[in-house]
C-alpha atoms as a PDB file:
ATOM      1  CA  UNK A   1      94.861  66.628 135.625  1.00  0.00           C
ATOM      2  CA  UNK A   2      95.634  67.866 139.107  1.00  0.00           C
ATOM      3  CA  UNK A   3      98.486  67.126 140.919  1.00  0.00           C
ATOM      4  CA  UNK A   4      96.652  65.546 143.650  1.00  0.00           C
ATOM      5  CA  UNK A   5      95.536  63.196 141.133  1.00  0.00           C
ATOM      6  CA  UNK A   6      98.720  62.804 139.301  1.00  0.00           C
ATOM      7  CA  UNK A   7     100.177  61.538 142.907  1.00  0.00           C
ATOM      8  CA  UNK A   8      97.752  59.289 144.005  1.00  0.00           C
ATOM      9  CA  UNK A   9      97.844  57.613 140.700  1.00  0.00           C
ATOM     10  CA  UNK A  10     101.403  57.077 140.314  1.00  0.00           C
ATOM     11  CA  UNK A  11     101.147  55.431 144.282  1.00  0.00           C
ATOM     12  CA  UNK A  12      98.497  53.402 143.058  1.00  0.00           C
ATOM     13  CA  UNK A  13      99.848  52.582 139.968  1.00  0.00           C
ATOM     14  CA  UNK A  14      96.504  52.987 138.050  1.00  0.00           C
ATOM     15  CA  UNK A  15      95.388  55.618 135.850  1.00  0.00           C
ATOM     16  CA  UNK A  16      91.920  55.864 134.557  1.00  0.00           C
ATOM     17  CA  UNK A  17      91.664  58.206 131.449  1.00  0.00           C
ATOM     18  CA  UNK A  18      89.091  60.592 131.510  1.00  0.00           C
ATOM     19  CA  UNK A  19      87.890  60.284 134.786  1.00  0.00           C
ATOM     20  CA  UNK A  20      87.348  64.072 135.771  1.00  0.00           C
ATOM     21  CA  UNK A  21      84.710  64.275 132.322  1.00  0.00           C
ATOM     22  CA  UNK A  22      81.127  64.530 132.833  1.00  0.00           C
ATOM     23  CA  UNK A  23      79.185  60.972 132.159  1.00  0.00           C
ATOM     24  CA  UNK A  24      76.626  61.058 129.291  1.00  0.00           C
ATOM     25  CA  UNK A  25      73.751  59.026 131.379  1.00  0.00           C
ATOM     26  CA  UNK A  26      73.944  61.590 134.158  1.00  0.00           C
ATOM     27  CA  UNK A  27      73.064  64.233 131.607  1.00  0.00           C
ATOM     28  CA  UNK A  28      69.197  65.624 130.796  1.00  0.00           C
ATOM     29  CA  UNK A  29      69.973  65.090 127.549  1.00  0.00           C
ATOM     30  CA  UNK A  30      70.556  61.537 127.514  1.00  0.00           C
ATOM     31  CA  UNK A  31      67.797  59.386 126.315  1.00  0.00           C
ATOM     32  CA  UNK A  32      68.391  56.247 127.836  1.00  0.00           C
ATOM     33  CA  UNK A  33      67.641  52.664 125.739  1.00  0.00           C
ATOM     34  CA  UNK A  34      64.780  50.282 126.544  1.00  0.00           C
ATOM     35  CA  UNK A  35      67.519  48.441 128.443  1.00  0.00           C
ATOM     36  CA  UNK A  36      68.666  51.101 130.994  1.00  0.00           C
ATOM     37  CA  UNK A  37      71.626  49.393 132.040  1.00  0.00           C
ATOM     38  CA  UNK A  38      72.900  49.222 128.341  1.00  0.00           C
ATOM     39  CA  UNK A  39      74.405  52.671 128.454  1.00  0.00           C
ATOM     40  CA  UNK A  40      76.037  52.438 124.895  1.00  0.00           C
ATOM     41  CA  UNK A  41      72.924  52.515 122.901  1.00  0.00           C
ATOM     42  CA  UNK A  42      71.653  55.354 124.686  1.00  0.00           C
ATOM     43  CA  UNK A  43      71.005  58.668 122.537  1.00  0.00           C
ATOM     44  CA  UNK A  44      71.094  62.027 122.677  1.00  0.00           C
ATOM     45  CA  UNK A  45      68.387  64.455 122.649  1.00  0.00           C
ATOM     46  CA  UNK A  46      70.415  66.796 121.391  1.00  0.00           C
ATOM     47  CA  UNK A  47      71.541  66.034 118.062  1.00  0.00           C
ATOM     48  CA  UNK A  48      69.327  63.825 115.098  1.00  0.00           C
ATOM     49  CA  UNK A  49      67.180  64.372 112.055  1.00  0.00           C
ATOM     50  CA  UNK A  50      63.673  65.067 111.477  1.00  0.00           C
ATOM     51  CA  UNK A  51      61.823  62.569 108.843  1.00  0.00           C
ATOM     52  CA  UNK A  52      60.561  65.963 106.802  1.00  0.00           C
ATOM     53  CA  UNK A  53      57.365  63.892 105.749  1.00  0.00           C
ATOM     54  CA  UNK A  54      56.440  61.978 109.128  1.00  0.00           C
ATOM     55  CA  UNK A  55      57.852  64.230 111.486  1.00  0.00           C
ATOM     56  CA  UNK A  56      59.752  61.815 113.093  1.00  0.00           C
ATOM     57  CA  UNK A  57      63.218  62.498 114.934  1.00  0.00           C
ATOM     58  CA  UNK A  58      65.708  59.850 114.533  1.00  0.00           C
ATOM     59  CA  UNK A  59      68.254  60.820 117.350  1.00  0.00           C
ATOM     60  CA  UNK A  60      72.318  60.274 117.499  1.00  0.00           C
ATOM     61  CA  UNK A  61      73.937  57.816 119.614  1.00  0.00           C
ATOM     62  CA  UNK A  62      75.055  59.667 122.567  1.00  0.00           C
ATOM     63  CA  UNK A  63      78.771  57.492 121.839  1.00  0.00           C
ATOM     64  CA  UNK A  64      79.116  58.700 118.703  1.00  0.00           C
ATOM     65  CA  UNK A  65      78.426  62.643 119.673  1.00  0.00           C
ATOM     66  CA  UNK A  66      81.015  62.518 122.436  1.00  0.00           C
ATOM     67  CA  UNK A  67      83.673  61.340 120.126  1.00  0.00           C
ATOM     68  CA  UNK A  68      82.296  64.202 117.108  1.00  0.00           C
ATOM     69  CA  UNK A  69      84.134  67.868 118.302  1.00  0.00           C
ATOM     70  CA  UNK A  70      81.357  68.838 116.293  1.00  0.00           C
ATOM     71  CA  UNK A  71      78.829  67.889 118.697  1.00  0.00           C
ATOM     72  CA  UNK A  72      79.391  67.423 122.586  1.00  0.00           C
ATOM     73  CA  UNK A  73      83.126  66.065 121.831  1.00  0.00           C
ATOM     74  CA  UNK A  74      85.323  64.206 124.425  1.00  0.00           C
ATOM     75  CA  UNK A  75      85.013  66.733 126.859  1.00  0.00           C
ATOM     76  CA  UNK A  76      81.227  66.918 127.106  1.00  0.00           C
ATOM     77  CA  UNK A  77      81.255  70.535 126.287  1.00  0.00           C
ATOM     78  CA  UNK A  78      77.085  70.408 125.928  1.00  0.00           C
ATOM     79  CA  UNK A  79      76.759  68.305 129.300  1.00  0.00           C
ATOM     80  CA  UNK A  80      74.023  69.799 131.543  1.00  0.00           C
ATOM     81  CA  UNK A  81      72.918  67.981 135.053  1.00  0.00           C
ATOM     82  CA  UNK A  82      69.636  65.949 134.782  1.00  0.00           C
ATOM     83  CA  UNK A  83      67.409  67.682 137.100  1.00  0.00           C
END
């Protein structure tokens, strides 16, 4: 955290955690749900499993790969800009 933001916090008296990461539904890997304003059921076209006999990919929820430091972890580490 910067100091900048460290100040203005402590004037305001409000501190929101994690507010400098990158936001999964802003990335081109996010795959939004039917509903695109329910954000937490989105997935991520990163990480999943192929169905070996149909083919099919079953993809994560993009929640549950932000919070793996396997994956994209709480920093976003695999976050790229959707163009």
């Amino acid at each position: 955290m910067n100091l900048l933001h460290f100040f203005l916090s402590t004037m305001v008296g409000t501190f929101i955690k994690d507010i400098q990461l990158p936001v999964c539904k802003d990335c081109q890997f996010f795959i939004p749900y039917e509903n695109k304003e329910q954000y937490t059921l989105g997935k991520c076209r990163l990480f999943g499993k192929k169905n070996l006999v149909s083919g099919e990919i079953t993809y994560e929820f993009a929640d549950v790969c932000r919070i793996s430091p396997n994956k994209c972890g709480n920093n976003g580490t695999l976050y790229k800009v959707a163009e």
